[in-house]
PDB file of N, CA and C in Angstrom:
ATOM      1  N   UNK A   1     108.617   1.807-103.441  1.00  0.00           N
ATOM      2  CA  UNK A   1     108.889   1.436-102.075  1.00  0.00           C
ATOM      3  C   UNK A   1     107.563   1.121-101.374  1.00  0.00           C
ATOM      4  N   UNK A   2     107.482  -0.002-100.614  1.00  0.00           N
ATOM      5  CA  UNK A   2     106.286  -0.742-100.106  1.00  0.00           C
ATOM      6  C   UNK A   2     106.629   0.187 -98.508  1.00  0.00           C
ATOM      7  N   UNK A   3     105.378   0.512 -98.444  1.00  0.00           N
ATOM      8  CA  UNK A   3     105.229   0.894 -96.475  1.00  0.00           C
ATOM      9  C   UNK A   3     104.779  -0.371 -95.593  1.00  0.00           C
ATOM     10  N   UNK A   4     105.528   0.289 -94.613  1.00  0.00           N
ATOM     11  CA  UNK A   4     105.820  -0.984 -93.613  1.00  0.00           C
ATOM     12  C   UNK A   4     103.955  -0.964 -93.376  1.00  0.00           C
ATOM     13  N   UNK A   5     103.424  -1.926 -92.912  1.00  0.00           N
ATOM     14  CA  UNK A   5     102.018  -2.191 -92.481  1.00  0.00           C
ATOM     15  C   UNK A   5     102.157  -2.788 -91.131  1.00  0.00           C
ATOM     16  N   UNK A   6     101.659  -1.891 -90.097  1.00  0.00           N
ATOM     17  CA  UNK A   6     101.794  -2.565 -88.735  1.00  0.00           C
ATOM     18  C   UNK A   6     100.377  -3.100 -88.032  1.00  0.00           C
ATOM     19  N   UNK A   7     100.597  -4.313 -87.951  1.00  0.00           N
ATOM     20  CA  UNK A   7      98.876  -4.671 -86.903  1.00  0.00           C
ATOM     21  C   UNK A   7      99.219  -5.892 -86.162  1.00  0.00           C
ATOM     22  N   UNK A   8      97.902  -6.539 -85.790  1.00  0.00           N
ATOM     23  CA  UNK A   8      98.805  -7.538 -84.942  1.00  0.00           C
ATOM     24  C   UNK A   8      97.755  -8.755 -85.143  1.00  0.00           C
ATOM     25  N   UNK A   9      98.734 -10.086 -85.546  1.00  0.00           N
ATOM     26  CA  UNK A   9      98.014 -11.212 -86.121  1.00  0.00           C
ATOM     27  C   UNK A   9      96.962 -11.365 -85.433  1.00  0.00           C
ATOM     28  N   UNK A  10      95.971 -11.820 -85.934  1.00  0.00           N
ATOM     29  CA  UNK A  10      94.404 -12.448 -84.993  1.00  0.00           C
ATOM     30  C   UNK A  10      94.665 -13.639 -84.022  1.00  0.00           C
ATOM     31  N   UNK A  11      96.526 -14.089 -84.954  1.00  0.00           N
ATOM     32  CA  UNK A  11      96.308 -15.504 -83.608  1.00  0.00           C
ATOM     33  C   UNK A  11      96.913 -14.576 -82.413  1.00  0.00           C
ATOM     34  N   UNK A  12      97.197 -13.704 -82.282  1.00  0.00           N
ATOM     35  CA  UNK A  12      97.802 -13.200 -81.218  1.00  0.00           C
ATOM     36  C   UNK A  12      96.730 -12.671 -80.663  1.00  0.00           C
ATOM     37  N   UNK A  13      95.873 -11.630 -81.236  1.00  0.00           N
ATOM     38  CA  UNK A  13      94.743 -10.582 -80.737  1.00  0.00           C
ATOM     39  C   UNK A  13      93.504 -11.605 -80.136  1.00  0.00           C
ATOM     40  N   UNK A  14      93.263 -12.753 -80.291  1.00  0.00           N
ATOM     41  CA  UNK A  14      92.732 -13.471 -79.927  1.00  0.00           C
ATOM     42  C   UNK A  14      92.271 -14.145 -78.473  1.00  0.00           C
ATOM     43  N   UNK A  15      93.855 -15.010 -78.008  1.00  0.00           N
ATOM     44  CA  UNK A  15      93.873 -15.260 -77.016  1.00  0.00           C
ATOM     45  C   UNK A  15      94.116 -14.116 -76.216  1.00  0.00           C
ATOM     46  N   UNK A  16      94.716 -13.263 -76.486  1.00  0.00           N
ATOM     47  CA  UNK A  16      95.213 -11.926 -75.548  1.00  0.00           C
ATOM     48  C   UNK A  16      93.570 -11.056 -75.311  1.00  0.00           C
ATOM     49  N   UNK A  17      92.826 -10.972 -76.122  1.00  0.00           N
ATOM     50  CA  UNK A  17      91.862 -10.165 -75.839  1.00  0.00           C
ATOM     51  C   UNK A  17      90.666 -11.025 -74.932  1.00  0.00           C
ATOM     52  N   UNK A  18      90.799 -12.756 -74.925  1.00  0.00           N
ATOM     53  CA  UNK A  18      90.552 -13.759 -74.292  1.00  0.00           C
ATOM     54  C   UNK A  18      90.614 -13.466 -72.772  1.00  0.00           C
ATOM     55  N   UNK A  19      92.264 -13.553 -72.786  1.00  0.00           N
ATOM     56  CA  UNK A  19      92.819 -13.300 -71.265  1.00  0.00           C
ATOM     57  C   UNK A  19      92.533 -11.814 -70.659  1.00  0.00           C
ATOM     58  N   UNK A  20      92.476 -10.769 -71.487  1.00  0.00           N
ATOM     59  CA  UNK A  20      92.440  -9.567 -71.110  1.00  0.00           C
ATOM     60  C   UNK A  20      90.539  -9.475 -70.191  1.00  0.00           C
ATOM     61  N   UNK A  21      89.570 -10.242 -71.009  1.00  0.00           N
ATOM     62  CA  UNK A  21      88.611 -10.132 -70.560  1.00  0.00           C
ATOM     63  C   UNK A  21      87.992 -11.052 -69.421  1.00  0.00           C
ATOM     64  N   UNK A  22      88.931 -12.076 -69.409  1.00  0.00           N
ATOM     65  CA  UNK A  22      88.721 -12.761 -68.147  1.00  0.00           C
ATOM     66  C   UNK A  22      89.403 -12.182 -66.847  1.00  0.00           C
ATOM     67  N   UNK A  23      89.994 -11.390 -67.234  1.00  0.00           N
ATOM     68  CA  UNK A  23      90.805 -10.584 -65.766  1.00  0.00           C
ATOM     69  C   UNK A  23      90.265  -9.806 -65.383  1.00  0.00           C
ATOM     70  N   UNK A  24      88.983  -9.136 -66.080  1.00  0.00           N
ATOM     71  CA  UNK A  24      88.049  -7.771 -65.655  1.00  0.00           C
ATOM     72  C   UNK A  24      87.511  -8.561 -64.396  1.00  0.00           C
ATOM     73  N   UNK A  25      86.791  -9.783 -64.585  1.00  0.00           N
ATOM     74  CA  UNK A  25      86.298 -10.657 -63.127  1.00  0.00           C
ATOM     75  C   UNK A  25      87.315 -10.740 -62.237  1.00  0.00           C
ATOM     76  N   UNK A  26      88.333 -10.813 -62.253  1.00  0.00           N
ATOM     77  CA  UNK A  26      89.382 -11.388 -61.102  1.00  0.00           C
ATOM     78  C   UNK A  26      89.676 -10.372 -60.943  1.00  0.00           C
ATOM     79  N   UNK A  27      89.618  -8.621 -61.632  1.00  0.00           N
ATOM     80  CA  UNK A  27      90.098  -7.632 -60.756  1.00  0.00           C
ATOM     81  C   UNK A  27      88.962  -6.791 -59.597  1.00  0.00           C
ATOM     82  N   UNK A  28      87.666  -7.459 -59.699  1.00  0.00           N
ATOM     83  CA  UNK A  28      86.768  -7.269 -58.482  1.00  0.00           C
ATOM     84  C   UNK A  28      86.832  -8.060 -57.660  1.00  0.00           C
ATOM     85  N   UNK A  29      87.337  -6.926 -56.134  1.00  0.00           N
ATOM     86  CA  UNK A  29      87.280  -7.434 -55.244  1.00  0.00           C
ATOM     87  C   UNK A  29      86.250  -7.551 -54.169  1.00  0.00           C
ATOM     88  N   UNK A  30      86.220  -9.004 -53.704  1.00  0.00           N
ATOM     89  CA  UNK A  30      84.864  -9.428 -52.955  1.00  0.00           C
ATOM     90  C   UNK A  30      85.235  -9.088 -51.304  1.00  0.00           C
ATOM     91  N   UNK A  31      84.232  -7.617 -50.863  1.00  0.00           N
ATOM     92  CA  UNK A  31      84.236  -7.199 -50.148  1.00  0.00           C
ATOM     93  C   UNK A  31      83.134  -8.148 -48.638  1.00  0.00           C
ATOM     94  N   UNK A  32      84.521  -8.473 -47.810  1.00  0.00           N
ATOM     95  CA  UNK A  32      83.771  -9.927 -46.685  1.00  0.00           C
ATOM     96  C   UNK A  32      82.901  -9.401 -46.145  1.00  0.00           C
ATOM     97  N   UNK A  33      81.591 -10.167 -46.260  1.00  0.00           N
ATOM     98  CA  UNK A  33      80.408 -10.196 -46.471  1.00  0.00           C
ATOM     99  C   UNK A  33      79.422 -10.072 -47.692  1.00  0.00           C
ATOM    100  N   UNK A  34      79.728  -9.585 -48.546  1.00  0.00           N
ATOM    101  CA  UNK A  34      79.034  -9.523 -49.859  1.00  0.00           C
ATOM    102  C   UNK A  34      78.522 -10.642 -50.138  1.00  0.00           C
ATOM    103  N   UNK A  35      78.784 -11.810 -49.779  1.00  0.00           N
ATOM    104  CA  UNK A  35      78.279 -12.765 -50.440  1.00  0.00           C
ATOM    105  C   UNK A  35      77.068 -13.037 -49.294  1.00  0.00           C
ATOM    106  N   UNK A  36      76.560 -12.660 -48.783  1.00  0.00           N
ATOM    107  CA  UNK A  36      75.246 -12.506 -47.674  1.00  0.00           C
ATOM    108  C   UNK A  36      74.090 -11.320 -47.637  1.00  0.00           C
ATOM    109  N   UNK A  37      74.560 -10.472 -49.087  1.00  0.00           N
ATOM    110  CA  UNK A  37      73.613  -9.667 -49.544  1.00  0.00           C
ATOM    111  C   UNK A  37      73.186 -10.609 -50.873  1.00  0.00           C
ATOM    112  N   UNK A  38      71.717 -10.580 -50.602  1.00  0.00           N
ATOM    113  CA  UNK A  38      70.616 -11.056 -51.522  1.00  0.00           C
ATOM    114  C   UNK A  38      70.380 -10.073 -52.900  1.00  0.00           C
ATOM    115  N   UNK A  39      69.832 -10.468 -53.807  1.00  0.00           N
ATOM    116  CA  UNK A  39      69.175  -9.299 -54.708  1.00  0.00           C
ATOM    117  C   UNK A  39      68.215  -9.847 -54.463  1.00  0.00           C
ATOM    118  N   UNK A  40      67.221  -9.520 -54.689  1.00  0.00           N
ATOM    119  CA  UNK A  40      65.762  -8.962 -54.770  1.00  0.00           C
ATOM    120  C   UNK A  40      64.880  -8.728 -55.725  1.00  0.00           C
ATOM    121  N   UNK A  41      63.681  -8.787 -55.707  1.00  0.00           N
ATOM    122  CA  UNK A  41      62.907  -7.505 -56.546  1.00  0.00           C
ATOM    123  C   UNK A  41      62.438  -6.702 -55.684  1.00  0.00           C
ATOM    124  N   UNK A  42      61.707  -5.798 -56.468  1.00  0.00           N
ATOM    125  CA  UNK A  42      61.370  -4.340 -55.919  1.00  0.00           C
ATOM    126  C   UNK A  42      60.045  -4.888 -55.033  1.00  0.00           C
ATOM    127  N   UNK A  43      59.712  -5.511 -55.221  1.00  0.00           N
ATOM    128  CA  UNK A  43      57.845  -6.180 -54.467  1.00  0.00           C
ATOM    129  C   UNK A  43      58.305  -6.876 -53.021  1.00  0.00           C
ATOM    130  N   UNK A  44      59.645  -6.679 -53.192  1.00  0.00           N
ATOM    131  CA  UNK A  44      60.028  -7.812 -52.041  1.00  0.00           C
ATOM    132  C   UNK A  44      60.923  -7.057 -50.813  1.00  0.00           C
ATOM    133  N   UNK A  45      60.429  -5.836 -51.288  1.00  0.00           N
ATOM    134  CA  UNK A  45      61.570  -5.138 -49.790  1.00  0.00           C
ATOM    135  C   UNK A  45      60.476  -4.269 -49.167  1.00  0.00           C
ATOM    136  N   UNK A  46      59.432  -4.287 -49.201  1.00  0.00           N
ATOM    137  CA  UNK A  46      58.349  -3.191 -48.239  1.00  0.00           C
ATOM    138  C   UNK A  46      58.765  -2.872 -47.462  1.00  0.00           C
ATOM    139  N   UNK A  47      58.990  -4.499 -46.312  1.00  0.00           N
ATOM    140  CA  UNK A  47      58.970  -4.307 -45.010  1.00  0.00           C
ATOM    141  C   UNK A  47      60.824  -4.043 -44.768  1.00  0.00           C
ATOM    142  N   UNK A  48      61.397  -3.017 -45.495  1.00  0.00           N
ATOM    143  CA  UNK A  48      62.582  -3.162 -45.440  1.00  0.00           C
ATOM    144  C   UNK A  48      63.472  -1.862 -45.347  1.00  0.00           C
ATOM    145  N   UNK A  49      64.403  -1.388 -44.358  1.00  0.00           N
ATOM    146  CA  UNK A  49      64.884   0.291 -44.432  1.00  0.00           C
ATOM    147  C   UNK A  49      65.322   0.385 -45.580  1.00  0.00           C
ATOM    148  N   UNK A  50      64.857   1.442 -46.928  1.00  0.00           N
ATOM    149  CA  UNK A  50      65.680   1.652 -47.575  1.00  0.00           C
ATOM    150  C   UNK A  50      66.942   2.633 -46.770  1.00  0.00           C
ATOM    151  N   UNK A  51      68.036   2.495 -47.574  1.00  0.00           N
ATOM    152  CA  UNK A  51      69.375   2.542 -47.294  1.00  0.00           C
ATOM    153  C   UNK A  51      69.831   3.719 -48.156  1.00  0.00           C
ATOM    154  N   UNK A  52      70.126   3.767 -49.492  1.00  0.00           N
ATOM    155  CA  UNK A  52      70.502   4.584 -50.296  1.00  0.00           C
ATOM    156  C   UNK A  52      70.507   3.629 -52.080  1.00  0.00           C
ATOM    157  N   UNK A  53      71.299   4.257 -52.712  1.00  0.00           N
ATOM    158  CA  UNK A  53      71.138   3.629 -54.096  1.00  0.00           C
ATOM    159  C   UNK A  53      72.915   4.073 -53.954  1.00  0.00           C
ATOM    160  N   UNK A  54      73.277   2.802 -55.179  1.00  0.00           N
ATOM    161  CA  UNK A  54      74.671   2.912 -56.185  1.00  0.00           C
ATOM    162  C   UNK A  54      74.531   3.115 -57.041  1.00  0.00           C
ATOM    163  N   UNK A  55      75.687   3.098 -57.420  1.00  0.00           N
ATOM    164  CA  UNK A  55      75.669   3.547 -59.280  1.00  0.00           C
ATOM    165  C   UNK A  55      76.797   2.277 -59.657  1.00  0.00           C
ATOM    166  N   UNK A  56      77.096   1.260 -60.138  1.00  0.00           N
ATOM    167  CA  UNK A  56      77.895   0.724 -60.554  1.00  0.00           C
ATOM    168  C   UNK A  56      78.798   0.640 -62.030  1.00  0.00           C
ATOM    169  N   UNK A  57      79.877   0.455 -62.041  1.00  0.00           N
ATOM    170  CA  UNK A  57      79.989  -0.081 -63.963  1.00  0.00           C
ATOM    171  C   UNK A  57      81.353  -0.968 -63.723  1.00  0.00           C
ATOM    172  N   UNK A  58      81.591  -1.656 -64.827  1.00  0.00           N
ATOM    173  CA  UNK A  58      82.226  -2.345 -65.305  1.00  0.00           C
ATOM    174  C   UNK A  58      82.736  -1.975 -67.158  1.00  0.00           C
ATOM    175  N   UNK A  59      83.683  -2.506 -67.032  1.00  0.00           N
ATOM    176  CA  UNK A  59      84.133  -2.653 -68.906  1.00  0.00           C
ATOM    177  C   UNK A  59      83.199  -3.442 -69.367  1.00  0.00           C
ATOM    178  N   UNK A  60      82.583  -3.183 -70.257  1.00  0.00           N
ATOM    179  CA  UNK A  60      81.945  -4.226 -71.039  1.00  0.00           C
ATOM    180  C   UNK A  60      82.422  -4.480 -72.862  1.00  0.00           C
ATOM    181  N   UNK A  61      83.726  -3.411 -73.146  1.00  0.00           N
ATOM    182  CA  UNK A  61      84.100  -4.187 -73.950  1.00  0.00           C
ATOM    183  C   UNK A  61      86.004  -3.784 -74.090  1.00  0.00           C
ATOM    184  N   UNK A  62      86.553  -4.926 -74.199  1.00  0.00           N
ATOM    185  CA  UNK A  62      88.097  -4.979 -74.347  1.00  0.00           C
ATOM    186  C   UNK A  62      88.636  -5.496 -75.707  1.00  0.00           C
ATOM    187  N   UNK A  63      89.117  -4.128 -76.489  1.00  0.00           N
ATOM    188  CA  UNK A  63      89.065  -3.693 -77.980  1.00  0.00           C
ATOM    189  C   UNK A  63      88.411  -3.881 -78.539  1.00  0.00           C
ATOM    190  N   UNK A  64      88.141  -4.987 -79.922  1.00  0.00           N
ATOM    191  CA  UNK A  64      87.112  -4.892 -80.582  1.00  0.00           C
ATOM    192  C   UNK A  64      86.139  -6.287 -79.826  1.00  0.00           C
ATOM    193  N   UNK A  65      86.515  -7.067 -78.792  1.00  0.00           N
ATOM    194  CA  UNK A  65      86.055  -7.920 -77.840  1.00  0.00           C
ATOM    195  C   UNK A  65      84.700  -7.494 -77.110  1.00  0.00           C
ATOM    196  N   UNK A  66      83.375  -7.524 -77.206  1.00  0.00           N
ATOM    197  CA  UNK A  66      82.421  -7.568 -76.447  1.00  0.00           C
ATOM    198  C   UNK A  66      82.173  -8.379 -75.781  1.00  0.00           C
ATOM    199  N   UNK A  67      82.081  -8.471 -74.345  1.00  0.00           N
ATOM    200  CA  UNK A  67      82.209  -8.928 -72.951  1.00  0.00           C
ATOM    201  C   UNK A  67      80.632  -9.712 -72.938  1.00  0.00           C
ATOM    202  N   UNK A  68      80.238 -10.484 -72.784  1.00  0.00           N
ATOM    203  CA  UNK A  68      78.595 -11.183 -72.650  1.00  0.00           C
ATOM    204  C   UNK A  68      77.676 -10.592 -71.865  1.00  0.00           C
ATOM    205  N   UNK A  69      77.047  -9.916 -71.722  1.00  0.00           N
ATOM    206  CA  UNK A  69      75.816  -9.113 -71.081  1.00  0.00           C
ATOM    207  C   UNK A  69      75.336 -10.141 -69.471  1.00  0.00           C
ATOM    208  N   UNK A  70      75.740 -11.433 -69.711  1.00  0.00           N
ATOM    209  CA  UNK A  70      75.589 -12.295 -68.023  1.00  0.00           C
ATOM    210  C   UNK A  70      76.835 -11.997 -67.394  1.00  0.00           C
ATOM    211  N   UNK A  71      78.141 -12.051 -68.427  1.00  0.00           N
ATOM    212  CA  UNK A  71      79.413 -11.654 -67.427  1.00  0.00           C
ATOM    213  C   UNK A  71      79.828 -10.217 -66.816  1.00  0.00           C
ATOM    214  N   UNK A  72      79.037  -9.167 -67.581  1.00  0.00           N
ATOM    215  CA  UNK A  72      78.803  -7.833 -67.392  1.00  0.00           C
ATOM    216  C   UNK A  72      77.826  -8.017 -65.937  1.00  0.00           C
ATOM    217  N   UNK A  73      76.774  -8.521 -66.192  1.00  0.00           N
ATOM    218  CA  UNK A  73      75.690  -8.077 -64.798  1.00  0.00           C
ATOM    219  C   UNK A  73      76.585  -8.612 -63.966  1.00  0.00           C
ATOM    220  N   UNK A  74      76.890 -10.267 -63.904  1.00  0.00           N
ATOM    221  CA  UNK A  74      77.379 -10.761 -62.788  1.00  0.00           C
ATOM    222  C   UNK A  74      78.560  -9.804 -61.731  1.00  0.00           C
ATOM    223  N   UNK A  75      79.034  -9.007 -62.735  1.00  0.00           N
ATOM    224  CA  UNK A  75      80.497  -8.231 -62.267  1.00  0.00           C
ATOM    225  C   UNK A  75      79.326  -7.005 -61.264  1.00  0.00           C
ATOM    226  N   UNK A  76      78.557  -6.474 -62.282  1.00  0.00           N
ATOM    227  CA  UNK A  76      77.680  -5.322 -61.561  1.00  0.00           C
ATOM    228  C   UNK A  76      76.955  -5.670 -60.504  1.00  0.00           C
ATOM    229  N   UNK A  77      76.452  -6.811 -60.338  1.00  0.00           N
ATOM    230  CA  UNK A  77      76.016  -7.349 -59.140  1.00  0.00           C
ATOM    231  C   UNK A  77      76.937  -7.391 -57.935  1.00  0.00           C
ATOM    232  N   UNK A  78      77.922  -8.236 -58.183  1.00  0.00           N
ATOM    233  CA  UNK A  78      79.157  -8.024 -57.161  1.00  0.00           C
ATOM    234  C   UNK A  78      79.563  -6.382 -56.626  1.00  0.00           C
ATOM    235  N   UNK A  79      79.538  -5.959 -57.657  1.00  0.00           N
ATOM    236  CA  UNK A  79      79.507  -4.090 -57.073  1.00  0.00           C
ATOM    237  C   UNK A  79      79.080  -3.807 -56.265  1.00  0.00           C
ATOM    238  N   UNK A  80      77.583  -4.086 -56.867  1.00  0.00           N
ATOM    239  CA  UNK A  80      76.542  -3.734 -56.103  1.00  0.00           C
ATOM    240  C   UNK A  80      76.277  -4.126 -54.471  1.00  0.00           C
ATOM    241  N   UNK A  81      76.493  -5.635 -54.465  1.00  0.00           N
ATOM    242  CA  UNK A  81      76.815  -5.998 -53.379  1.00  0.00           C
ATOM    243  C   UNK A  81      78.175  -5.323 -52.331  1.00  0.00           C
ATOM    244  N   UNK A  82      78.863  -5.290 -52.983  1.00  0.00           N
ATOM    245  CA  UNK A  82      80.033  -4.572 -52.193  1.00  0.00           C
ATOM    246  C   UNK A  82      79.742  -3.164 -51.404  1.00  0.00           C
ATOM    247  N   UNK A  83      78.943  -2.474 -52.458  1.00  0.00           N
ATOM    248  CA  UNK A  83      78.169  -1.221 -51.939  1.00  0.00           C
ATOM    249  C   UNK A  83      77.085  -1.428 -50.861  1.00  0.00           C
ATOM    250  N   UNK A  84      76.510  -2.497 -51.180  1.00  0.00           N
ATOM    251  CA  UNK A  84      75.690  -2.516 -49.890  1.00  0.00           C
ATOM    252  C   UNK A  84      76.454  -3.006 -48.687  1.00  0.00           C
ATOM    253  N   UNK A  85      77.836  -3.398 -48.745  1.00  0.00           N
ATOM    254  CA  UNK A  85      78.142  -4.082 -47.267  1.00  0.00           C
ATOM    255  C   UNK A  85      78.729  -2.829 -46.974  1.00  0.00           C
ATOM    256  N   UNK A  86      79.083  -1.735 -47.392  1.00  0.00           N
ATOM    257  CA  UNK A  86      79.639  -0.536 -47.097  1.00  0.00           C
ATOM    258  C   UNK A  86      78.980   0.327 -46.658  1.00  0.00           C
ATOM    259  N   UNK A  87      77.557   0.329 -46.766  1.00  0.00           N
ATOM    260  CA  UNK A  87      76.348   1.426 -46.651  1.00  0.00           C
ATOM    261  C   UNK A  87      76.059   0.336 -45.416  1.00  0.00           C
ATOM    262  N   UNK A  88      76.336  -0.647 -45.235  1.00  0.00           N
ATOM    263  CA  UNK A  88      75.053  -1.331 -43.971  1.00  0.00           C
ATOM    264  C   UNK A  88      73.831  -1.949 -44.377  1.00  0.00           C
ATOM    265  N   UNK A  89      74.147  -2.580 -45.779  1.00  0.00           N
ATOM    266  CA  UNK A  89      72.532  -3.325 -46.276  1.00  0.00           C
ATOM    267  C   UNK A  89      73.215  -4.113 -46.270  1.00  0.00           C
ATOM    268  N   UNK A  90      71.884  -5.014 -46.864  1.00  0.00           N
ATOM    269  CA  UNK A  90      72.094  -6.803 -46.402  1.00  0.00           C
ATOM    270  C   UNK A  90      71.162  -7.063 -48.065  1.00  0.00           C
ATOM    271  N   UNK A  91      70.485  -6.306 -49.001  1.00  0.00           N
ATOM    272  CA  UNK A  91      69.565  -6.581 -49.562  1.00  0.00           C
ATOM    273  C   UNK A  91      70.205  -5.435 -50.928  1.00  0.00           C
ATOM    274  N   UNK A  92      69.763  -5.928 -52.290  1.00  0.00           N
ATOM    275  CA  UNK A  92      69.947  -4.896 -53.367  1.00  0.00           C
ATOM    276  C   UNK A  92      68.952  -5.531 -53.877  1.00  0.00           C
ATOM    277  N   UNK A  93      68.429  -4.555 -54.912  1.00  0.00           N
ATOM    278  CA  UNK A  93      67.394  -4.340 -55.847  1.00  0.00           C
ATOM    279  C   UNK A  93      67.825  -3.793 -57.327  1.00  0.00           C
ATOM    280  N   UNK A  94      67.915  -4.468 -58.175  1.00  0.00           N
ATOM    281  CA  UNK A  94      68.446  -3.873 -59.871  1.00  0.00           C
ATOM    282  C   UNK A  94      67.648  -2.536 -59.963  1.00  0.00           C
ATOM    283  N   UNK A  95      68.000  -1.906 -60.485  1.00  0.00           N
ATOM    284  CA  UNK A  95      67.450  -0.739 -60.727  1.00  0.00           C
ATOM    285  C   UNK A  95      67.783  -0.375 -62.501  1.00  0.00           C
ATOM    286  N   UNK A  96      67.934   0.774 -62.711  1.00  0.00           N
ATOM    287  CA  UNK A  96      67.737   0.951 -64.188  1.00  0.00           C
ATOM    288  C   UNK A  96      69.051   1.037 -64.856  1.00  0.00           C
ATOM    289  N   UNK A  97      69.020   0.197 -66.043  1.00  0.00           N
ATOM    290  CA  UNK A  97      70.263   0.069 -66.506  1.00  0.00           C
ATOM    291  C   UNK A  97      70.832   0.924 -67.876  1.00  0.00           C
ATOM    292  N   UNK A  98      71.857   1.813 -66.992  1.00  0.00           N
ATOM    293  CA  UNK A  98      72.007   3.134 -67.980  1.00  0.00           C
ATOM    294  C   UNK A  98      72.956   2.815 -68.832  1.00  0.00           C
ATOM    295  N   UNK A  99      73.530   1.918 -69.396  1.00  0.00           N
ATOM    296  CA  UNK A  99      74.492   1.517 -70.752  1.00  0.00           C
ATOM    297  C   UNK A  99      75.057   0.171 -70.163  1.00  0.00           C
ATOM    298  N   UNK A 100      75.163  -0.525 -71.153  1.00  0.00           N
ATOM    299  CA  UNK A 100      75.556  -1.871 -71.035  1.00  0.00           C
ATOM    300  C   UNK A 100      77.055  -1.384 -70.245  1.00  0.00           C
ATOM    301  N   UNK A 101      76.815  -2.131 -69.103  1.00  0.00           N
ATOM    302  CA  UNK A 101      78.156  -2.284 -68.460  1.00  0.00           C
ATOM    303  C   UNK A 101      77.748  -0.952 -67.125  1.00  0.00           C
ATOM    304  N   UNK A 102      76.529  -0.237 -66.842  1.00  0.00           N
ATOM    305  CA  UNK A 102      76.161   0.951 -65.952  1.00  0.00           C
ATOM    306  C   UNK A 102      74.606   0.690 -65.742  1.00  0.00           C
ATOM    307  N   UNK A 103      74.501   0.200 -64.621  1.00  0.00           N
ATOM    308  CA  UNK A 103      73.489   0.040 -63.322  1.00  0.00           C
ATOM    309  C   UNK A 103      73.036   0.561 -62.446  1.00  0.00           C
ATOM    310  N   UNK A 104      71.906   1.495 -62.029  1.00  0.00           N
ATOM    311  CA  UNK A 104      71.517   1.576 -60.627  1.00  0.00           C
ATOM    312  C   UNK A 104      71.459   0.725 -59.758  1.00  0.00           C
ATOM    313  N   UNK A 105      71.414   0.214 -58.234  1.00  0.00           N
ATOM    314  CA  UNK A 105      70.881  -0.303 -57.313  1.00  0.00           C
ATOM    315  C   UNK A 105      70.434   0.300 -56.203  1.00  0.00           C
ATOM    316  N   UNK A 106      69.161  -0.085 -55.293  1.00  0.00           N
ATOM    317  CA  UNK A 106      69.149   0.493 -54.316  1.00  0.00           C
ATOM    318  C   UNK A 106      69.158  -0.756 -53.328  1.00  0.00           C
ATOM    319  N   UNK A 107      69.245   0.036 -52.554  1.00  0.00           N
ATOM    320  CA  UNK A 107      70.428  -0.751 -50.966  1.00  0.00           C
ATOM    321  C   UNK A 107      69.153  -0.330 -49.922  1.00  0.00           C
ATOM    322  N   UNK A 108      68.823  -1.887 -49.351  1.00  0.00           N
ATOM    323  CA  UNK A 108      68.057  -1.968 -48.111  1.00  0.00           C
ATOM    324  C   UNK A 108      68.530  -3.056 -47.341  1.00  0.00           C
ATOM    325  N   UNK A 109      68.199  -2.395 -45.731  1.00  0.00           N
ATOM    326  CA  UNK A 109      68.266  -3.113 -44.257  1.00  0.00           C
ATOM    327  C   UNK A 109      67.226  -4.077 -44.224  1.00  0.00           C
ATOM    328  N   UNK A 110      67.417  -5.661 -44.580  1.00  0.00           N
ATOM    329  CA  UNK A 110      66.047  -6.258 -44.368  1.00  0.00           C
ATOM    330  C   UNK A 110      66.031  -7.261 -43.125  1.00  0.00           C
ATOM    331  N   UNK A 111      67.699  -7.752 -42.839  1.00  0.00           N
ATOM    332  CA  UNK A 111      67.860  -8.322 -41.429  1.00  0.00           C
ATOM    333  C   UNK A 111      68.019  -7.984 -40.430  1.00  0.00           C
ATOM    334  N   UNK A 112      67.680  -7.923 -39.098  1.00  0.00           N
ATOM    335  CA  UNK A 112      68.123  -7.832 -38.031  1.00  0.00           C
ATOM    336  C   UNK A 112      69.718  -7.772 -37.779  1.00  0.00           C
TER     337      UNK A 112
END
C-alpha cells in the first residue's frame, strides 16, 4: 500500500507566495503626513530636536520566499516615517539594523 504524499505543486506555491509577498507592502498603512518626513544621515541633524528613536520590522520572508532587502527597507522606512508623524518629527535617521526585516530609527524636529 502506497501513502498518500501531500504538498503543493510549485505552479501553485509560486504565484501564491508571489501574491502573498506583494501584500506585505499594501498592508502598511501611510500615516497623512509621512510622506513629508525626510531620512537623513546622522551629520545632517545637529541643528535638530532629537525626538526619540523606533524600533521597526516587517516580514522579510513568506515561506520558503525571501522578500528583497530594497523591498524590506522601503517597508521599514515607511514605519519609520509613520513613527515620526506620531512622535512630532518631521526627520528620521537609519539607525542599526538588528535582523533583516528589524531597524532602529531616531526621530528629529528639524522644521519649524
Amino acid at each position: 500500500m502506497r501513502a498518500k504524499q501531500n504538498f503543493i505543486s510549485p505552479f501553485v506555491l509560486a504565484p501564491l507566495l508571489a501574491v502573498l509577498s506583494g501584500c506585505a507592502d499594501s498592508l502598511i498603512q501611510l500615516e497623512p503626513g509621512s510622506d513629508r518626513v525626510t531620512l537623513a544621515e546622522a551629520n545632517r541633524v545637529s541643528d535638530c530636536q532629537h525626538i526619540g528613536k523606533t524600533t521597526v520590522n516587517v516580514v522579510s520572508r513568506v515561506g520558503i520566499y525571501s522578500r528583497t532587502i530594497t523591498d524590506v527597507d522601503v517597508n521599514l522606512l515607511q514605519l519609520a516615517r509613520n513613527g515620526a508623524v506620531e512622535e512630532g518629527g518631521d526627520t528620521v535617521v537609519a539607525g542599526e539594523r538588528l535582523d533583516i526585516g528589524k531597524r532602529t530609527f531616531l526621530i528629529y524636529k528639524c522644521h519649524p
